[in-house]
C-alpha atoms as a PDB file:
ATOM      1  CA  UNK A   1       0.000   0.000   0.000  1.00  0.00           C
ATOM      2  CA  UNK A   2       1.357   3.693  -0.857  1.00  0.00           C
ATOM      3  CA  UNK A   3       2.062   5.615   1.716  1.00  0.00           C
ATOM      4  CA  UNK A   4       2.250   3.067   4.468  1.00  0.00           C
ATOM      5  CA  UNK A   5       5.266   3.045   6.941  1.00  0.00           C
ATOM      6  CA  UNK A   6       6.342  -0.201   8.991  1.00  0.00           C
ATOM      7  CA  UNK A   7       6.228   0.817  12.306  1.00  0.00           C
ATOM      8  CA  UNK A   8       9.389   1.451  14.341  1.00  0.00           C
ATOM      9  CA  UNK A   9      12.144  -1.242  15.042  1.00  0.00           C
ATOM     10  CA  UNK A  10      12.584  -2.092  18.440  1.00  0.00           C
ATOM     11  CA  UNK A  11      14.543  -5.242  20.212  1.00  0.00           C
ATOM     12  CA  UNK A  12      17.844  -6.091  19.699  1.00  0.00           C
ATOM     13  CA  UNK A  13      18.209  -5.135  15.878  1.00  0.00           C
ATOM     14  CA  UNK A  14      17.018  -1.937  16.415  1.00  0.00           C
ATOM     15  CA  UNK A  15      20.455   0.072  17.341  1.00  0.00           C
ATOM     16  CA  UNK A  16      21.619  -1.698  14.245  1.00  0.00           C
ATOM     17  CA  UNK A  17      19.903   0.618  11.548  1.00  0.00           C
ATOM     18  CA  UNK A  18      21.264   2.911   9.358  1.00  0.00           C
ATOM     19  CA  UNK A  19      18.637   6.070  10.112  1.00  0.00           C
ATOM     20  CA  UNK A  20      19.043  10.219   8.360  1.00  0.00           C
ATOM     21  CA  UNK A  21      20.830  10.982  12.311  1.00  0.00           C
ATOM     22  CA  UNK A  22      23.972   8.918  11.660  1.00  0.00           C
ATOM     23  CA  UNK A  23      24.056   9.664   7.863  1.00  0.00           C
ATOM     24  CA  UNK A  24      26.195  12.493   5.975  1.00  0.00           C
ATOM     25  CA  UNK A  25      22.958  14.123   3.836  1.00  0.00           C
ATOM     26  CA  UNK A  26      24.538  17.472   2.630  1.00  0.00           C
ATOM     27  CA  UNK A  27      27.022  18.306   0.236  1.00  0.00           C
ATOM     28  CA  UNK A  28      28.483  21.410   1.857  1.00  0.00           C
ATOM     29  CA  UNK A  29      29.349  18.228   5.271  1.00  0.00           C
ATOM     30  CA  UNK A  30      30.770  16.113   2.309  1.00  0.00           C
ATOM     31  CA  UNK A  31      32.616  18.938   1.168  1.00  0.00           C
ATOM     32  CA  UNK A  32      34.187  20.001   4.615  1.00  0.00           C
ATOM     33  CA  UNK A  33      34.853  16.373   5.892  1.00  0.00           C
ATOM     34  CA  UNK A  34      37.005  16.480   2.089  1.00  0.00           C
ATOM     35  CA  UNK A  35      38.755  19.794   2.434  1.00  0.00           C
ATOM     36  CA  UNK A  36      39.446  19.322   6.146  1.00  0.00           C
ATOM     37  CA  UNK A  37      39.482  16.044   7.252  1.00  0.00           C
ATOM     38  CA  UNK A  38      42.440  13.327   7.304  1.00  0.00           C
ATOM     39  CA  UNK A  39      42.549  10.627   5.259  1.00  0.00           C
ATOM     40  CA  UNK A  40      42.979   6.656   5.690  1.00  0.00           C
ATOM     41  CA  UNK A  41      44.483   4.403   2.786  1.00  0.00           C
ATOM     42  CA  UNK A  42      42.866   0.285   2.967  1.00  0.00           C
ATOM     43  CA  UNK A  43      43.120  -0.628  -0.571  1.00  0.00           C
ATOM     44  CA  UNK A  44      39.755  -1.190  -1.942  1.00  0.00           C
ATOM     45  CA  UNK A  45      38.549   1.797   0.189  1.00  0.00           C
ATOM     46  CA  UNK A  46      39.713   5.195   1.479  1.00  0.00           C
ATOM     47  CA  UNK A  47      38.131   7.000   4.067  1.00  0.00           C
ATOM     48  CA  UNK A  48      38.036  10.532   5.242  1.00  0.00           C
ATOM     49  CA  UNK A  49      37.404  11.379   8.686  1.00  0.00           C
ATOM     50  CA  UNK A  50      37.262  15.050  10.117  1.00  0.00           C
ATOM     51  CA  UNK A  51      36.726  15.159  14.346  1.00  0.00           C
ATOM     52  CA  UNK A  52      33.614  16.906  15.707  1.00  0.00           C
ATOM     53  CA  UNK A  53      33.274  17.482  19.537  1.00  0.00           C
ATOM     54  CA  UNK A  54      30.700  16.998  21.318  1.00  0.00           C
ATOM     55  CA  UNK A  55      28.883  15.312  18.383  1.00  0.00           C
ATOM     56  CA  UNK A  56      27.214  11.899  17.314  1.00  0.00           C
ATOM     57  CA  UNK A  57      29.205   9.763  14.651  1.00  0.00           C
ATOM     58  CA  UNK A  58      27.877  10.740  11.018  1.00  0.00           C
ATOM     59  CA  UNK A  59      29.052   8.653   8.077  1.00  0.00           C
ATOM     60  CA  UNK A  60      28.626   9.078   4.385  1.00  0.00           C
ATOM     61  CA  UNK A  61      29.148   6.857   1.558  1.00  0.00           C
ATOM     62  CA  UNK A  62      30.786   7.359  -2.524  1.00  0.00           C
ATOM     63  CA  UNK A  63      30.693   4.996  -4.399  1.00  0.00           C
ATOM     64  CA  UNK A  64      31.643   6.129  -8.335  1.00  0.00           C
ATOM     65  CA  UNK A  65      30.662   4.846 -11.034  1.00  0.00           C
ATOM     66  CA  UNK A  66      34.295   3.224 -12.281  1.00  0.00           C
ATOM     67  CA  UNK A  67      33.121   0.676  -9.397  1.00  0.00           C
ATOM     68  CA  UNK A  68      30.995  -0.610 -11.644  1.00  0.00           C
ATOM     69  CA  UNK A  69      27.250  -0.406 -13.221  1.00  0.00           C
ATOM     70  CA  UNK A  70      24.440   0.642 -11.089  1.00  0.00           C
ATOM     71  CA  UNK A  71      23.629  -3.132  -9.112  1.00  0.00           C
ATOM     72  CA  UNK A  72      27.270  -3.197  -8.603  1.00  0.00           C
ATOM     73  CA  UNK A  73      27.128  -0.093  -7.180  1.00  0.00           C
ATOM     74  CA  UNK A  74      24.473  -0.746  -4.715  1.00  0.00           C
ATOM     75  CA  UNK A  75      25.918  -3.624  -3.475  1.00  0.00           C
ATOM     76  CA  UNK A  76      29.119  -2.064  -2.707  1.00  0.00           C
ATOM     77  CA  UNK A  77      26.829   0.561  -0.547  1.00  0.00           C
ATOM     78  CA  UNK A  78      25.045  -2.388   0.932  1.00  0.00           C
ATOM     79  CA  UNK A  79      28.696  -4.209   1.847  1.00  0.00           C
ATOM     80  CA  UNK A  80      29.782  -0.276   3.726  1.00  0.00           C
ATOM     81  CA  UNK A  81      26.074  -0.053   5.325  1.00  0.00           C
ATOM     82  CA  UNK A  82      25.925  -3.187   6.857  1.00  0.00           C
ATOM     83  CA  UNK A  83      30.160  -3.268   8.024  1.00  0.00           C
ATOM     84  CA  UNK A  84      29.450   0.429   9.657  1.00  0.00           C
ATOM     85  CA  UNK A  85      26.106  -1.206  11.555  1.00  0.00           C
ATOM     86  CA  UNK A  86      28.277  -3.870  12.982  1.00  0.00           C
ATOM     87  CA  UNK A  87      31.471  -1.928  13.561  1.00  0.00           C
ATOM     88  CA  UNK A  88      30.402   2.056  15.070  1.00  0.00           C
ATOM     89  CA  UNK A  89      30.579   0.925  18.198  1.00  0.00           C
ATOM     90  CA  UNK A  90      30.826   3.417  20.760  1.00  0.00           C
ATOM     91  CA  UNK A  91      32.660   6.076  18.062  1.00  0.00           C
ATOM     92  CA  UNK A  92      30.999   9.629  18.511  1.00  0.00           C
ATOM     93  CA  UNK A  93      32.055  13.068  17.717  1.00  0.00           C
ATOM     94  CA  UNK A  94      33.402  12.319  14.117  1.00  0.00           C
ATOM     95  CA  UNK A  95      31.936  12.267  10.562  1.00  0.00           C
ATOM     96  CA  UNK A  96      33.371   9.799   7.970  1.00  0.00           C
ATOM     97  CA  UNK A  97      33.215   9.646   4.317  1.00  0.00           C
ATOM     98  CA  UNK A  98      34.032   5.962   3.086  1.00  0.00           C
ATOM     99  CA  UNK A  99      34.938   5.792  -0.332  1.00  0.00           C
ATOM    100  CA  UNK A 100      35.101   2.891  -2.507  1.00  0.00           C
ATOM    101  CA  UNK A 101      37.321   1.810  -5.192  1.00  0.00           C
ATOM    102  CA  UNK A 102      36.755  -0.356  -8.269  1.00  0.00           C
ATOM    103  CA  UNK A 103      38.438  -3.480  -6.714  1.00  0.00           C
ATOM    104  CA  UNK A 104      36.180  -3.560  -3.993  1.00  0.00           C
ATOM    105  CA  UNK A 105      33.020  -4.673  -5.920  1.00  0.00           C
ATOM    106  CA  UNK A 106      35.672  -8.047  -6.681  1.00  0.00           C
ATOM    107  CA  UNK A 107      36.856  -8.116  -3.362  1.00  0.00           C
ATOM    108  CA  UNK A 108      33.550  -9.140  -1.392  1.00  0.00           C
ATOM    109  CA  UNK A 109      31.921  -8.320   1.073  1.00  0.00           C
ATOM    110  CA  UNK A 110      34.165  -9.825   4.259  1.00  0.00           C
ATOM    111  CA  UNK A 111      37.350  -7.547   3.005  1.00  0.00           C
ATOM    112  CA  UNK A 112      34.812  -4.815   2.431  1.00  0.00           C
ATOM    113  CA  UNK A 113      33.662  -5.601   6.384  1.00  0.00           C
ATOM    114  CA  UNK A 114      37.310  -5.882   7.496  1.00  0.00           C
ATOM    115  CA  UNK A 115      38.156  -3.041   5.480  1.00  0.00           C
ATOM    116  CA  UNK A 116      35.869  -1.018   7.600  1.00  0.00           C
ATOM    117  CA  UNK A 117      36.542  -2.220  10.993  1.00  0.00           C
ATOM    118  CA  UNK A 118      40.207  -1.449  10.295  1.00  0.00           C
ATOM    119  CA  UNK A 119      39.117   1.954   9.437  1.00  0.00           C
ATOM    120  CA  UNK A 120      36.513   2.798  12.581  1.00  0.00           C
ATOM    121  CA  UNK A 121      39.612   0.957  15.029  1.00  0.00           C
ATOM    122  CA  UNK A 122      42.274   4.105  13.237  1.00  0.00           C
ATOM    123  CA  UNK A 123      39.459   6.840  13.287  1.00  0.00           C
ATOM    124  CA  UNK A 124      38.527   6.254  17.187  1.00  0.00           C
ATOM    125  CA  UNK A 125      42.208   5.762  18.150  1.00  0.00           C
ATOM    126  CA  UNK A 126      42.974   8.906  16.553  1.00  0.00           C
ATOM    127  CA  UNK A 127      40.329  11.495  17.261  1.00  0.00           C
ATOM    128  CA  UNK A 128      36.725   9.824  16.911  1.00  0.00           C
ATOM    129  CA  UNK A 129      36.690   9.109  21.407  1.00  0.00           C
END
């Protein structure tokens, strides 16, 4: 039916979900997490990260279109989605831009997962609490 929402997640999947508070939505917050944040190499990703105190974790997601076609694409989001679910943790006052590169689509979804955990370990060791 249009129109119709499910109603809210609760239990123990709930603090799993992916909702518009935790999510980069602007371009001008892409933009300054870009011009002023640091930067984190893993191979089939990159990641930028800029520190904001005081804060609750945002994260955003590229994912070009050398990656692949569009259901490549959206998997690739799907892989960084679900690894940043299971991996935030207790990370807060920090927005991160995870970008993916063409050889992740091959690489799968565990290195993609592995990928990120490497990345949230750095970013809260280095400025994210």
């Amino acid at each position: 039916m249009a129109g119709r929402r499910s109603a809210p997640r609760t239990g123990p999947g709930a603090s799993r979900r992916f909702p518009r508070s935790i999510r980069l939505r602007k371009s001008a917050d892409y933009d300054l997490v870009h011009r002023t944040g640091s930067r984190l190499d893993y191979g089939i990703l990159w990641v930028r990260y800029r520190p904001m105190p005081g804060c609750s974790p945002r994260f955003g997601l590229a994912v070009s279109r050398r990656v692949g076609k569009a259901v490549v694409r959206n998997r690739v989001k799907r892989w960084i989605r679900e690894a940043i679910r299971h991996e935030r943790g207790d990370l807060t006052g920090v927005d991160v831009v995870f970008v993916a590169r063409p050889s992740a689509a091959a690489a799968g979804y565990l290195a993609v997962r592995r990928a990120v955990a490497r990345a949230m370990a750095e970013v809260a060791a280095q400025g994210g609490e």
